[in-house]
C-alpha atoms as a PDB file:
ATOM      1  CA  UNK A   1       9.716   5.940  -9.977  1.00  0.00           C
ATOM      2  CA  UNK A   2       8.184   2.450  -9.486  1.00  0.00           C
ATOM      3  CA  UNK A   3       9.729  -0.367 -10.823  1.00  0.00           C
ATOM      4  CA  UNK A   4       8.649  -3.488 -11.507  1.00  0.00           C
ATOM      5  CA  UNK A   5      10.549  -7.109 -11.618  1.00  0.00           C
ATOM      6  CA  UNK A   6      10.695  -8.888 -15.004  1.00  0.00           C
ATOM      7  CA  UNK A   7       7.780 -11.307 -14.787  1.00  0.00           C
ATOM      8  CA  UNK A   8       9.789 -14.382 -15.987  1.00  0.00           C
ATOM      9  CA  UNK A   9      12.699 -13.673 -13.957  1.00  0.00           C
ATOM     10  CA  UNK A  10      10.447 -13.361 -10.605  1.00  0.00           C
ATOM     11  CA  UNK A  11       8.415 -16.440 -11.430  1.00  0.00           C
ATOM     12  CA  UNK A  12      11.696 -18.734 -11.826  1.00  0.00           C
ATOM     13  CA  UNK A  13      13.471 -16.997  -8.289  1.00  0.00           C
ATOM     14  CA  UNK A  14       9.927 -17.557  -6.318  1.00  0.00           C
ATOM     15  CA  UNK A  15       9.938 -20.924  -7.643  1.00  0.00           C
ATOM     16  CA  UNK A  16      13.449 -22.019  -6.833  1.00  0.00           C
ATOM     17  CA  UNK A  17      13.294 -20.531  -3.037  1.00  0.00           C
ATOM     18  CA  UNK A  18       9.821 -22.441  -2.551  1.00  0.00           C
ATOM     19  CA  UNK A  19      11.008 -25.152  -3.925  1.00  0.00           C
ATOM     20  CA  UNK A  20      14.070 -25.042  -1.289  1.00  0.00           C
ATOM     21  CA  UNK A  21      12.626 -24.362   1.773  1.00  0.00           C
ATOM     22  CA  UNK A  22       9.778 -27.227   1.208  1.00  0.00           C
ATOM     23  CA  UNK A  23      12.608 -29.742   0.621  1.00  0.00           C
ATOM     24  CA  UNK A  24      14.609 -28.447   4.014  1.00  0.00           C
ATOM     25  CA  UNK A  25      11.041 -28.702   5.626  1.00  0.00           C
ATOM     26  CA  UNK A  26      10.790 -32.126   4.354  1.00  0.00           C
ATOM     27  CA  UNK A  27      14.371 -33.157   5.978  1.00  0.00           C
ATOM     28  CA  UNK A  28      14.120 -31.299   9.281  1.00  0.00           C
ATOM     29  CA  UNK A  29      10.225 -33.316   9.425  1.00  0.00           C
ATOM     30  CA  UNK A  30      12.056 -36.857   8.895  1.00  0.00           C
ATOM     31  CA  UNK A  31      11.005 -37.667   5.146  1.00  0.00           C
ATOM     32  CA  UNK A  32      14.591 -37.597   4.052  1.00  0.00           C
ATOM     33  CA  UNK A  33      18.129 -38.960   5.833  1.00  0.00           C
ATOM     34  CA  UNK A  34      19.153 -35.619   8.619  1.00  0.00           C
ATOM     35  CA  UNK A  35      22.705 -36.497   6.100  1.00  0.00           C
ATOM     36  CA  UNK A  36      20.478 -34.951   3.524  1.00  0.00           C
ATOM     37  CA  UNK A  37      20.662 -31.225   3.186  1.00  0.00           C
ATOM     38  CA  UNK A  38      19.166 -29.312   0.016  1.00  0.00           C
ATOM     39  CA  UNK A  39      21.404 -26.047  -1.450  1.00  0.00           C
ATOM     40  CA  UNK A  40      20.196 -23.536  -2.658  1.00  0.00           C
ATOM     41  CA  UNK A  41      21.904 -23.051  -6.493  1.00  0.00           C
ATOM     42  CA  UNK A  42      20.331 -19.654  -8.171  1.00  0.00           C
ATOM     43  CA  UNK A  43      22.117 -19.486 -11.091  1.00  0.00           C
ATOM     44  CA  UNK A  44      21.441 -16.733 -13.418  1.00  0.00           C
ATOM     45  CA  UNK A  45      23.315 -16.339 -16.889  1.00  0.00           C
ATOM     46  CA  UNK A  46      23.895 -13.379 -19.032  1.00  0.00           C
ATOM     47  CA  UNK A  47      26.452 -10.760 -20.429  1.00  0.00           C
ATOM     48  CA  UNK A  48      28.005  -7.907 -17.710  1.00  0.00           C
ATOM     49  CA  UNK A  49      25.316  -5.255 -17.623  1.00  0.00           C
ATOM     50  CA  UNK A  50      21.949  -6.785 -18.604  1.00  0.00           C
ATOM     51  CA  UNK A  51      20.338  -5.954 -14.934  1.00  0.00           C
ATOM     52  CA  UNK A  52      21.032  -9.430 -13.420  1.00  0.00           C
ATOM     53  CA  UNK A  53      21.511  -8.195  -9.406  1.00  0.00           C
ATOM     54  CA  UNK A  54      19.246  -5.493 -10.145  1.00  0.00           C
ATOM     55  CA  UNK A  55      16.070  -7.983 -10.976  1.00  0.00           C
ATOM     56  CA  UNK A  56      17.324 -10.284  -8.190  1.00  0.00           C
ATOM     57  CA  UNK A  57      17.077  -7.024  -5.509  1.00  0.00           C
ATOM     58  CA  UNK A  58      13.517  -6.083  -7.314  1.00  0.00           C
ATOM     59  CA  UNK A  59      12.258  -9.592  -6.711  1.00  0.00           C
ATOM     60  CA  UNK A  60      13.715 -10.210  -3.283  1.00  0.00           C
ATOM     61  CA  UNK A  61      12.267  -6.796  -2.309  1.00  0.00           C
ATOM     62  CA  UNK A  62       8.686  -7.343  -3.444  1.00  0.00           C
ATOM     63  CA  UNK A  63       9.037 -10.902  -1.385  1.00  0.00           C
ATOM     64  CA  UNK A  64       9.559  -9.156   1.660  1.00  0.00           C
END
């Protein structure tokens, strides 16, 4: 059985890792202070049971 990743769910994920590993890229290149260090806060809201992990694993596997 295949399954597929919410659509919503794996846009907002892809965006929030991109947008963290640009910023780090930024500091380690010298466009921020070194004192500067991005983390990375996925937070992801919702009652026990409504597949939270589960689309998290489907979208980290289909990233690779």
């Amino acid at each position: 059985m295949l399954l597929h990743p919410c659509v919503r769910c794996q846009s907002n994920i892809v965006c929030c890792l991109q947008l963290h590993i640009v910023k780090n890229y930024m500091v380690e290149k010298g466009c921020f202070d070194t004192q500067t260090r991005v983390p990375l806060i996925l937070g992801i809201w919702g009652p026990k049971g409504q597949g939270k992990s589960f689309q998290c694993e489907l979208v980290f596997k289909k990233m690779g």
